[in-house]
Each structure stands twice: as structure tokens, then as C-alpha cells.
C-alpha atoms as a PDB file:
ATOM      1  CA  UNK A   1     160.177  -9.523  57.240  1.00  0.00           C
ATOM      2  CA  UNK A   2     159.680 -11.482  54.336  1.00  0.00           C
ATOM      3  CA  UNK A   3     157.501  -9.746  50.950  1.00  0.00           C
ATOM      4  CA  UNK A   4     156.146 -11.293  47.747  1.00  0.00           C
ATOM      5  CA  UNK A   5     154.719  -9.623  44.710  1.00  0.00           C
ATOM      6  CA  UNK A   6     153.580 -11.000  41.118  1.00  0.00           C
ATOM      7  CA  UNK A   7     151.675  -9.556  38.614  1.00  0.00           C
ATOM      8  CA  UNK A   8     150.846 -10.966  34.980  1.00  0.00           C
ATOM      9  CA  UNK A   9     149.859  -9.047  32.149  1.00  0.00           C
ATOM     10  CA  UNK A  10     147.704 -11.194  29.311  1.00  0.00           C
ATOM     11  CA  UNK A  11     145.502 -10.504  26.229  1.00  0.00           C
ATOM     12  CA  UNK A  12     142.608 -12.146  25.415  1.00  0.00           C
ATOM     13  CA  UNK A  13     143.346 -12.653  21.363  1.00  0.00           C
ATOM     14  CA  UNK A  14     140.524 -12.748  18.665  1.00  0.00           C
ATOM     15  CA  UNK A  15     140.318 -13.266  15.097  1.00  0.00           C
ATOM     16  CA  UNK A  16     140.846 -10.027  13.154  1.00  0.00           C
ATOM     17  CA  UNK A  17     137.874 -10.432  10.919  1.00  0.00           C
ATOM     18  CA  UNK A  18     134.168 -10.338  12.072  1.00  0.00           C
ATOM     19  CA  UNK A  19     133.759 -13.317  14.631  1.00  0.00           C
ATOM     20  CA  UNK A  20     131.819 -15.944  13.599  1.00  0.00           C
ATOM     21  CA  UNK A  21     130.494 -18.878  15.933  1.00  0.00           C
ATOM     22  CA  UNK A  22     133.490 -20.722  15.781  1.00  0.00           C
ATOM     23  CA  UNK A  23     135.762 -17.495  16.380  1.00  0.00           C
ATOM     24  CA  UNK A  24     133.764 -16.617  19.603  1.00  0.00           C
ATOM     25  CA  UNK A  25     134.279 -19.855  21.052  1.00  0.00           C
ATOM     26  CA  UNK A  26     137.767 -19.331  20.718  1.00  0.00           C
ATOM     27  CA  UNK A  27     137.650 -16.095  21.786  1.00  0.00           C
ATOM     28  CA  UNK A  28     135.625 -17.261  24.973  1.00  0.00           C
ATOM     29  CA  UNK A  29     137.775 -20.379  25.441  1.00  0.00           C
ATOM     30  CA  UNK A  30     141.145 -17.969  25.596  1.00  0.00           C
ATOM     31  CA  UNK A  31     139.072 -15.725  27.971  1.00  0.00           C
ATOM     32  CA  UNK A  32     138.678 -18.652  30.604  1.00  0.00           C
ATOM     33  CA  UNK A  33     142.196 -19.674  30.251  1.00  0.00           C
ATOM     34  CA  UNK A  34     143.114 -16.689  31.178  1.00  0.00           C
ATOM     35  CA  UNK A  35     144.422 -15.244  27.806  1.00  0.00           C
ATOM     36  CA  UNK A  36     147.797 -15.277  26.866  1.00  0.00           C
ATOM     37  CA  UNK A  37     150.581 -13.772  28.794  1.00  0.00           C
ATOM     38  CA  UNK A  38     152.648 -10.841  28.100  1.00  0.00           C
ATOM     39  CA  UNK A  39     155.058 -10.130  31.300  1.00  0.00           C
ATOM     40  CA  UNK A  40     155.322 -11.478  34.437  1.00  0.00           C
ATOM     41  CA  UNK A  41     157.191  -9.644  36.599  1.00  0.00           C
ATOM     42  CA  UNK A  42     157.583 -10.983  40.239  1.00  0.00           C
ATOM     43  CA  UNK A  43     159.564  -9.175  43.334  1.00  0.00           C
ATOM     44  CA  UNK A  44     160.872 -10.634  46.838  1.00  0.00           C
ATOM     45  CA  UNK A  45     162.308  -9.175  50.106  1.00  0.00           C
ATOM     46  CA  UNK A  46     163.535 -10.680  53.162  1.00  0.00           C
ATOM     47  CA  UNK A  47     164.913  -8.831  55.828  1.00  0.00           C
ATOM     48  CA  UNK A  48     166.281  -9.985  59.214  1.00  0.00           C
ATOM     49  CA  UNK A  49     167.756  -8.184  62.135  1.00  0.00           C
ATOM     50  CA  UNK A  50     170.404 -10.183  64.643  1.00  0.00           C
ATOM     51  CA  UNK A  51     168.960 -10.013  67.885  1.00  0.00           C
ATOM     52  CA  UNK A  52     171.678  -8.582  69.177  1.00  0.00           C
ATOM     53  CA  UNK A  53     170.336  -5.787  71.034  1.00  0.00           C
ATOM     54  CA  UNK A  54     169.150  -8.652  73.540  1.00  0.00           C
ATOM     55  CA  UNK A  55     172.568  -9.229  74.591  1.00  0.00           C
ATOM     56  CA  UNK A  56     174.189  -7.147  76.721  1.00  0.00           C
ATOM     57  CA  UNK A  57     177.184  -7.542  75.709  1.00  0.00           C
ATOM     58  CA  UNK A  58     176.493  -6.715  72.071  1.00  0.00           C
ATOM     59  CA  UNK A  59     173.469  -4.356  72.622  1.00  0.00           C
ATOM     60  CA  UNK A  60     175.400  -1.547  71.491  1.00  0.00           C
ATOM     61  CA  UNK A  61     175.658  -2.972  68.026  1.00  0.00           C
ATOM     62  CA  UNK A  62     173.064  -3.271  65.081  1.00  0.00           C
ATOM     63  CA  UNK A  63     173.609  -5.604  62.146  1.00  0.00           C
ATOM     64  CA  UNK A  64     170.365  -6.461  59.239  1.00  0.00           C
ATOM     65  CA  UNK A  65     170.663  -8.644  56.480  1.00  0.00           C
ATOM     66  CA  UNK A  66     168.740  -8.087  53.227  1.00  0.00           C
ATOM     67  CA  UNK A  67     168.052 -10.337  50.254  1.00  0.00           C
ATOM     68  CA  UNK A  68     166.359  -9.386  47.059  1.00  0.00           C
ATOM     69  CA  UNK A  69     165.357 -10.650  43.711  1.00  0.00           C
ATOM     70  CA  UNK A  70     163.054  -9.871  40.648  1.00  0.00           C
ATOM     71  CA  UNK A  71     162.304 -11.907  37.790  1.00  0.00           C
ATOM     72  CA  UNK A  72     160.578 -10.655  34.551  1.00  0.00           C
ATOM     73  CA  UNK A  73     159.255 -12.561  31.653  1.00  0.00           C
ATOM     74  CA  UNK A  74     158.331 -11.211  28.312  1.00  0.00           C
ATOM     75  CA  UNK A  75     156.628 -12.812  25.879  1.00  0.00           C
ATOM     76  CA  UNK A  76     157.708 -12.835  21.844  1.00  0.00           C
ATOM     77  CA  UNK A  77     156.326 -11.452  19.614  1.00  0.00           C
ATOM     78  CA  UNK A  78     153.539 -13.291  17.700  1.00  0.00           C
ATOM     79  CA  UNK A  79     155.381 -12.488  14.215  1.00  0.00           C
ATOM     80  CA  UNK A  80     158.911 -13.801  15.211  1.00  0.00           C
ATOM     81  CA  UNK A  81     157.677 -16.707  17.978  1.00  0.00           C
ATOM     82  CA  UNK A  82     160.657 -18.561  16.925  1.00  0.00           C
ATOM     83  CA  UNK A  83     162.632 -16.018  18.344  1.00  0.00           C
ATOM     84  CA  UNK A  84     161.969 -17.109  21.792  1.00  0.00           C
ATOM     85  CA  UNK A  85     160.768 -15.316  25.356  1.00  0.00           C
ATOM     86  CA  UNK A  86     163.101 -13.237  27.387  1.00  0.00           C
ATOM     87  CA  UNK A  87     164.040 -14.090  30.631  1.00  0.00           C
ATOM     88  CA  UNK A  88     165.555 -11.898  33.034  1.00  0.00           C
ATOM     89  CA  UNK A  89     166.335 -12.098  36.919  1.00  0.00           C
ATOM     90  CA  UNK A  90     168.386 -10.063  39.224  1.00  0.00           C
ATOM     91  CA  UNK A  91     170.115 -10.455  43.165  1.00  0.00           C
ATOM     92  CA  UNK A  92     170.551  -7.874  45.788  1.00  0.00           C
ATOM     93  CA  UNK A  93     172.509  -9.365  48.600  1.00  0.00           C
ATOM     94  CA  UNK A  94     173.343  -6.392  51.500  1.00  0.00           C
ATOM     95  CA  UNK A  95     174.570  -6.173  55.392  1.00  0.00           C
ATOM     96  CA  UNK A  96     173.919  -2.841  57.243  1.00  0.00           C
ATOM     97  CA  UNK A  97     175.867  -2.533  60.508  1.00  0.00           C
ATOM     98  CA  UNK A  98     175.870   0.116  62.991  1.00  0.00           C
ATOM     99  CA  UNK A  99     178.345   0.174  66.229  1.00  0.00           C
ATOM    100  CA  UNK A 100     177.552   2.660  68.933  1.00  0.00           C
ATOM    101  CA  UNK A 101     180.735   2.846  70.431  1.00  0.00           C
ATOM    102  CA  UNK A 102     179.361   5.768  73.461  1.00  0.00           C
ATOM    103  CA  UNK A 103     177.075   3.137  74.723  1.00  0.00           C
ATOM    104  CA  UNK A 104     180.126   0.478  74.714  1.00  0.00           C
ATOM    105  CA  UNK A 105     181.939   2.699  76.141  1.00  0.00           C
ATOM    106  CA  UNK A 106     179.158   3.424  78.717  1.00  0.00           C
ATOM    107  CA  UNK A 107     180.171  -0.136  80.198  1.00  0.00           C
ATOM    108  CA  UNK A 108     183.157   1.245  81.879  1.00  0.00           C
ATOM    109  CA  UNK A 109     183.164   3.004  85.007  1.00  0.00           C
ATOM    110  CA  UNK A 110     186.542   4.212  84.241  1.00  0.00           C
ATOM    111  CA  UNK A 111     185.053   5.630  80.961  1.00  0.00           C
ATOM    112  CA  UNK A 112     182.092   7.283  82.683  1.00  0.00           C
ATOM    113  CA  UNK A 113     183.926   9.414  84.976  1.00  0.00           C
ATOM    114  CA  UNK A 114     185.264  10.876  81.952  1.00  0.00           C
ATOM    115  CA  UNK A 115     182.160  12.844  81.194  1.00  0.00           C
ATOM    116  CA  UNK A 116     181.417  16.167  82.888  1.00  0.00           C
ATOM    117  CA  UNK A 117     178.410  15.335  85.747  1.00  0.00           C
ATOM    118  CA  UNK A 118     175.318  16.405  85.060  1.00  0.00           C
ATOM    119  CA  UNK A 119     173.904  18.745  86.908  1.00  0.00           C
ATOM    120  CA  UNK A 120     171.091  18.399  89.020  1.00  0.00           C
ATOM    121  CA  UNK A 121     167.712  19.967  88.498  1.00  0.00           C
ATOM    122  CA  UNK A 122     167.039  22.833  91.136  1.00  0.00           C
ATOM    123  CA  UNK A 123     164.024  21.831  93.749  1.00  0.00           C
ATOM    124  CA  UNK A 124     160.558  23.135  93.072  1.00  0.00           C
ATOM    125  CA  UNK A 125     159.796  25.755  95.553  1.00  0.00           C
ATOM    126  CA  UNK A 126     156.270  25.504  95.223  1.00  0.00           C
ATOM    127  CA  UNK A 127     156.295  21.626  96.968  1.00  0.00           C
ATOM    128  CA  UNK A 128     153.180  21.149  99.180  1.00  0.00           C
ATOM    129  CA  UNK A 129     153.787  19.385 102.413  1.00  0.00           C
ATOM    130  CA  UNK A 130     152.658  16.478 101.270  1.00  0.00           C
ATOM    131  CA  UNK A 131     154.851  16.265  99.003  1.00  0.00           C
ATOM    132  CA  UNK A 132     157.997  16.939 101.656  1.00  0.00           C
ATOM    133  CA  UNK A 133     156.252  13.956 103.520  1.00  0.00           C
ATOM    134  CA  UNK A 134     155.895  11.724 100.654  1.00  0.00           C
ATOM    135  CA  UNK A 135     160.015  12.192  99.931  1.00  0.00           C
ATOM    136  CA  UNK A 136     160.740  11.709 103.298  1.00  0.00           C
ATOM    137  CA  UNK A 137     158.614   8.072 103.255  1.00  0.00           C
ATOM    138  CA  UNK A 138     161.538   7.366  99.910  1.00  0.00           C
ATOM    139  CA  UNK A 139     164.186   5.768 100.734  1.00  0.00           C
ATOM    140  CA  UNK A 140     167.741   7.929  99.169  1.00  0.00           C
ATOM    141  CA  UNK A 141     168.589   6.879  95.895  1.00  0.00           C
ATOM    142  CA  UNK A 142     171.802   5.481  95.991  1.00  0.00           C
ATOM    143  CA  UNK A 143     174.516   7.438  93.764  1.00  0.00           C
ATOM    144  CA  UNK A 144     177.055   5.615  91.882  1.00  0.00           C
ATOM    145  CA  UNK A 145     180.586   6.140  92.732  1.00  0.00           C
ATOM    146  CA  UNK A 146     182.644   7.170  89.781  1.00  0.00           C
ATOM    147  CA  UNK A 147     186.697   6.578  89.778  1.00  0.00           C
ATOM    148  CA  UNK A 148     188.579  10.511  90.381  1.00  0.00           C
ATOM    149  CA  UNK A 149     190.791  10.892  87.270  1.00  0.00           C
ATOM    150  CA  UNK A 150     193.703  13.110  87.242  1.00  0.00           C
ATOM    151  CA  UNK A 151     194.724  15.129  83.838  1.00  0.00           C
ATOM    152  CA  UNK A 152     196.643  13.087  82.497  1.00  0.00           C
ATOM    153  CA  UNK A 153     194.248   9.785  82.610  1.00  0.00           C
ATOM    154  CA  UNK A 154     191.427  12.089  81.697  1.00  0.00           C
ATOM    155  CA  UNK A 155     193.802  12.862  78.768  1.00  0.00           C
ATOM    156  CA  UNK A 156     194.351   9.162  77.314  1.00  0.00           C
ATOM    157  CA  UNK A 157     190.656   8.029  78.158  1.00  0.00           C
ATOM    158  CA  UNK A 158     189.777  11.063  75.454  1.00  0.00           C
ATOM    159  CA  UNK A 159     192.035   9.372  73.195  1.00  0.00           C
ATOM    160  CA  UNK A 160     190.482   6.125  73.548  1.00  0.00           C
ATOM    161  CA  UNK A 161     187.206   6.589  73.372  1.00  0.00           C
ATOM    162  CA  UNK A 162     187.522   9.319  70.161  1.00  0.00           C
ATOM    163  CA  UNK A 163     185.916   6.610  68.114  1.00  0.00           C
ATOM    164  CA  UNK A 164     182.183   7.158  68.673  1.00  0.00           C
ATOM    165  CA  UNK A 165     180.557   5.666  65.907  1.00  0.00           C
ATOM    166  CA  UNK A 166     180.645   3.546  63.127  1.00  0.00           C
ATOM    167  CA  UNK A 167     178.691   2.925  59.998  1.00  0.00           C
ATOM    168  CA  UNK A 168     179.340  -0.138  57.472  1.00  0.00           C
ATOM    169  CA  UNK A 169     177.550  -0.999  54.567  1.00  0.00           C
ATOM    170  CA  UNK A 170     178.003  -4.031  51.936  1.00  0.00           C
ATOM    171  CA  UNK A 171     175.904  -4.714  48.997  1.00  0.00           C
ATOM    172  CA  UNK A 172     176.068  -7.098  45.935  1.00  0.00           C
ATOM    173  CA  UNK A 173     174.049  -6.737  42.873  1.00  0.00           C
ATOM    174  CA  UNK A 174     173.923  -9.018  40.188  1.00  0.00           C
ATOM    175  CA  UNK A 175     171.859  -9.687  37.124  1.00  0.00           C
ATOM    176  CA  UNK A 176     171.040 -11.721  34.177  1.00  0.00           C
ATOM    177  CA  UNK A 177     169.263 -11.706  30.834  1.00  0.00           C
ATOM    178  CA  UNK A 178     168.470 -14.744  28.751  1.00  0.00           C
ATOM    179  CA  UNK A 179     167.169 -14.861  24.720  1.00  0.00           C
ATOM    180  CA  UNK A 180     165.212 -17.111  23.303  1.00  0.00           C
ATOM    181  CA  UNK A 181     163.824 -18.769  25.979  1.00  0.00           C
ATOM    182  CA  UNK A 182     160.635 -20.764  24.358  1.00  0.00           C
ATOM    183  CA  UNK A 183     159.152 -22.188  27.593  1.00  0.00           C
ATOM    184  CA  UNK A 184     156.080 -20.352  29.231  1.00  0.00           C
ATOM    185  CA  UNK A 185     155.061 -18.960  32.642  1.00  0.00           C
ATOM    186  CA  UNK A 186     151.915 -20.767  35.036  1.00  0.00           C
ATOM    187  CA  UNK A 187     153.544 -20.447  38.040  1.00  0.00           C
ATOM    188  CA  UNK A 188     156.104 -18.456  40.435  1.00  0.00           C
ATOM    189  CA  UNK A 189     157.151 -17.667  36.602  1.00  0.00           C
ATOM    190  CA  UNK A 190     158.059 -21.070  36.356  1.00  0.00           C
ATOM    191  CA  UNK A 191     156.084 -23.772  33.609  1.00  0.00           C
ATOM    192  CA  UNK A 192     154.508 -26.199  36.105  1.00  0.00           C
ATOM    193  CA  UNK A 193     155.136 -29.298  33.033  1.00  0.00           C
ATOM    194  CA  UNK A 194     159.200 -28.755  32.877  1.00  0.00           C
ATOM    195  CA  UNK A 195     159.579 -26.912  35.875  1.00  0.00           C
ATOM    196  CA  UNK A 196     162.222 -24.667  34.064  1.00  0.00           C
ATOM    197  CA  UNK A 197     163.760 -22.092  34.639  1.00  0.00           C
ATOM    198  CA  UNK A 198     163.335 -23.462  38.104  1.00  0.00           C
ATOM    199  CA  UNK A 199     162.503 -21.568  41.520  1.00  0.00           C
ATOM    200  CA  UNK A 200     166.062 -20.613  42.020  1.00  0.00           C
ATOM    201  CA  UNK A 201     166.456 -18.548  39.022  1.00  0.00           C
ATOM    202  CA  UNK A 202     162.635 -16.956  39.661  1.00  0.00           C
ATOM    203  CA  UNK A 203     164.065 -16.087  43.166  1.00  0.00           C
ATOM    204  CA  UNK A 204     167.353 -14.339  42.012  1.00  0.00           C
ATOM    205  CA  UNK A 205     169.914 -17.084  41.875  1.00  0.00           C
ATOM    206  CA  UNK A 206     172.236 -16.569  39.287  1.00  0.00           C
ATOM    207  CA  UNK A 207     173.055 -19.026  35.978  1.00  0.00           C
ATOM    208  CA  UNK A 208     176.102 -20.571  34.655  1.00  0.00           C
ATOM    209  CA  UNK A 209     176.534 -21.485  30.798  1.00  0.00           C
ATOM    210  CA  UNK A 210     176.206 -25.194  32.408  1.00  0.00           C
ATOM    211  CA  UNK A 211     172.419 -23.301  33.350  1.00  0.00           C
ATOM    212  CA  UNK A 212     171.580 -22.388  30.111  1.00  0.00           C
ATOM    213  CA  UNK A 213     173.542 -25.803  28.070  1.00  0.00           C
ATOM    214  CA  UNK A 214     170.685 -27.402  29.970  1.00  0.00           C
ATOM    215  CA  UNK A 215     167.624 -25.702  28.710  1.00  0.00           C
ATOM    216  CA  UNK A 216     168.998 -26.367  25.764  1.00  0.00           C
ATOM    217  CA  UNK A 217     169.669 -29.680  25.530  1.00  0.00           C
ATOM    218  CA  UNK A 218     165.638 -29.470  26.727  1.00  0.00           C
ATOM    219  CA  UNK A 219     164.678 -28.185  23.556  1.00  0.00           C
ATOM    220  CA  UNK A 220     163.891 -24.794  25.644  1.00  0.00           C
ATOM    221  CA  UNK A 221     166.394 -22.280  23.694  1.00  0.00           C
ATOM    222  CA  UNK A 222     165.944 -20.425  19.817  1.00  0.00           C
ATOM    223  CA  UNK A 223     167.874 -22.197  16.971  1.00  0.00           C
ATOM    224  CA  UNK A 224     166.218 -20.067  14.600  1.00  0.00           C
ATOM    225  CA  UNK A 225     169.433 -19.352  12.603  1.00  0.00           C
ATOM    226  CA  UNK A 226     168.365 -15.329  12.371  1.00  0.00           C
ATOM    227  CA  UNK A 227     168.530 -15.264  16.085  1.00  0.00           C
ATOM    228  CA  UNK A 228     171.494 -12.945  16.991  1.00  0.00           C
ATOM    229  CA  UNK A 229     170.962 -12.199  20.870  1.00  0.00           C
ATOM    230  CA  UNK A 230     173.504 -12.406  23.344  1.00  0.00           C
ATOM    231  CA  UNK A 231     172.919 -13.034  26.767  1.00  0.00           C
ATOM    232  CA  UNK A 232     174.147 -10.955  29.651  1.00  0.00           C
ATOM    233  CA  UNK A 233     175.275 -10.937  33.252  1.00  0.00           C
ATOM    234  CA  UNK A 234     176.302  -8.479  35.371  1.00  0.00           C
ATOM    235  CA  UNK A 235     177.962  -7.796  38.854  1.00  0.00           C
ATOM    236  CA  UNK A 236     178.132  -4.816  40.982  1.00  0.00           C
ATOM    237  CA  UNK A 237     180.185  -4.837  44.908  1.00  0.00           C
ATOM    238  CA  UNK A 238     179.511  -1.822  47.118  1.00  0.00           C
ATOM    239  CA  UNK A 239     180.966  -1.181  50.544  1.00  0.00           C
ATOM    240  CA  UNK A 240     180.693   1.329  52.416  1.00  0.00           C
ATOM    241  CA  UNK A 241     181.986   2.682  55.445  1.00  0.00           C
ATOM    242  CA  UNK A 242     181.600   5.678  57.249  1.00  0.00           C
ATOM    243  CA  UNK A 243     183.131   6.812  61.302  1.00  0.00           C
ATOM    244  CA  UNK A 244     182.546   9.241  63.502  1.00  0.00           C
ATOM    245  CA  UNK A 245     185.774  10.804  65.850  1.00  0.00           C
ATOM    246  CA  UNK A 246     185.417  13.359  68.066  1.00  0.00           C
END
């Protein structure tokens, strides 16, 4: 399952006096381009099960992989432009497993004949004799032959199969914030003339300070000397695992 959402928030700007001809062609001409943008904020999912409930030997398992990402871009402000855009992105990484261990177990004859039989239901007494003929026209479903255990074997087969389930969960979160940034947003958050910050940062992959020596060196970070942001990055691991014995 893969999802995508952008959205981009612009204003349409004007002179602050009365418009005159000239100031409503500019006005128009912004209005065509689309304005200018405020945020862009973008989101992405992709999920994928293991199709490993199609093999038997593995169809009492469940394991899905998720992958996550958001990027936001904010504009400057129009009375300290120098200062630069802010760019932000963050990365959710996560594996969800579930083992059934009862329906491994299940596999075993051996294992089987450790649970009490079930009972069967009682006949209908109210059977027409059609129906009597109709069961007599079936041929006798044939009824699997479970191993006898004695006490003792019942006794260690309880032992081993006391694990009956098990829950594990792993997640990484990570996330970054960059000052200054001076370059705009057209596409995928990305400017389509530099191609900066590039689609790997818009989809959640994570910088270096190699990463942001480059924009740099690009002309695409502040060196207004009253900028005084710092930039940040951040890393959360989360596992989690949870059993059932019985």
C-alpha cells in the first residue's frame, strides 16, 4: 500500500496602497503564477506484508514493514528574507511481527492429541427421511487418528507448547530541521532549477553536515551575520515485545 499527500499554502501579494494599472498587473501576474508559497507540507506511506501466510510452513506467522516520511517547508518572512526558509523532514522506519505459535503447534499430531476432543454435536431428532437417505448416499468421513498419551507425555507436551503467542514490534524515528535554507519549492518540495534539497531528503532520508556543506557551497544557506539558528536532528529506537504463556 503505498500513499502520497501534498498540499501548498500561497498568497497572492498586492501593493499596500490603492492599485493602480501597473499594481493590478502585478497583482494578476502573481495570481497566475500561483502566488507565493507559504508551507508545503508533503506526507508518504508504504506498507508491505510478507506473503508468508502462503506458505505453509510459515503461515502461522505475520510480519509488515512500514516506511514513513514528511517534509515541511516554510517560507521567511518578507521582513528578514535573508534569514532563509526552514526545512524540515522526518523518517519512521517500523516491523510488526506476530507468531501464532497454537497454529504451529497445530502441525503436530503429537501436539494435537494434547487437547481435550471435542465433543460431538447431538443428532437432530426432527431428521425427515430424506434426510436419513441422503446420509446414507455419504460416504463416512474419515476420522483422524490421534497418538494415546500417557500422563507423563501429556505433562511435558504442556510444557512445550506453554508459549502460545508472540508479539514484536520495532520502530525508528528520526528527524531533522534545517535554517536558512534560501532555495524555493515547485516540485515534490524540491526547486525543479537546482534540484535541492533533492528527493531523498523530501522523502525522509536523513542529512549529514557533508548534506548541508553542500548547499552551501551552492550558495543555498543564510550568511546573514544576525542569523543565530542551529540546526537539529533527532533519533528515537522503540522495540517492543510482548508473549503470551499459558
Amino acid at each position: 500500500n503505498i500513499d502520497f499527500t501534498a498540499n501548498n499554502n500561497a498568497v497572492v501579494d498586492e501593493d499596500s496602497a490603492r492599485l493602480t494599472a501597473d499594481g493590478r498587473r502585478r497583482m494578476w501576474d502573481n495570481f497566475f503564477k500561483g502566488g507565493r508559497n507559504l508551507l508545503y507540507q508533503q506526507t508518504s506511506a508504504l506498507t508491505y506484508t510478507l506473503p508468508t501466510s502462503k506458505l505453509p510452513i510459515l503461515d502461522w506467522t505475520s510480519i509488515r514493514l512500514a516506511y514513513g516520511s514528511t517534509y515541511t517547508w516554510t517560507a521567511a518572512s518578507l521582513l528578514a528574507k535573508t534569514l532563509g526558509n526552514t526545512i524540515q523532514n522526518t523518517q519512521q522506519k517500523s516491523v510488526v511481527s506476530d507468531l501464532d505459535f497454537t497454529r504451529l503447534y497445530s502441525k503436530s499430531k503429537w501436539l494435537r492429541a494434547l487437547e481435550p476432543p471435542k465433543t460431538s454435536a447431538r443428532p437432530n431428532a426432527s431428521r425427515t427421511p430424506a434426510d436419513s437417505l441422503r446420509n446414507k448416499k455419504e460416504p463416512p468421513k474419515k476420522v483422524e487418528q490421534l497418538p494415546t498419551l500417557t500422563g507423563f507425555e501429556k505433562a511435558i507436551g504442556r510444557i512445550v507448547t506453554s508459549l502460545k503467542h508472540v508479539s514484536l514490534n520495532y520502530s525508528e524515528n528520526s528527524a531533522s530541521n534545517i535554517y536558512g535554507y534560501l532555495d524555493s519549492t515547485q516540485l515534490f518540495g524540491m526547486d525543479l532549477k537546482s534540484r535541492e534539497p533533492g528527493l531523498g531528503y523530501t522523502f525522509g532520508l536523513q542529512p549529514n553536515s557533508n548534506f548541508v556543506q553542500k548547499l552551501a557551497q551552492r550558495g543555498l544557506i543564510s550568511t546573514d551575520t544576525t542569523f543565530n539558528y542551529q540546526n537539529m536532528q533527532s533519533f528515537n529506537q522503540l522495540i517492543a515485545l510482548t508473549a503470551t504463556l499459558q
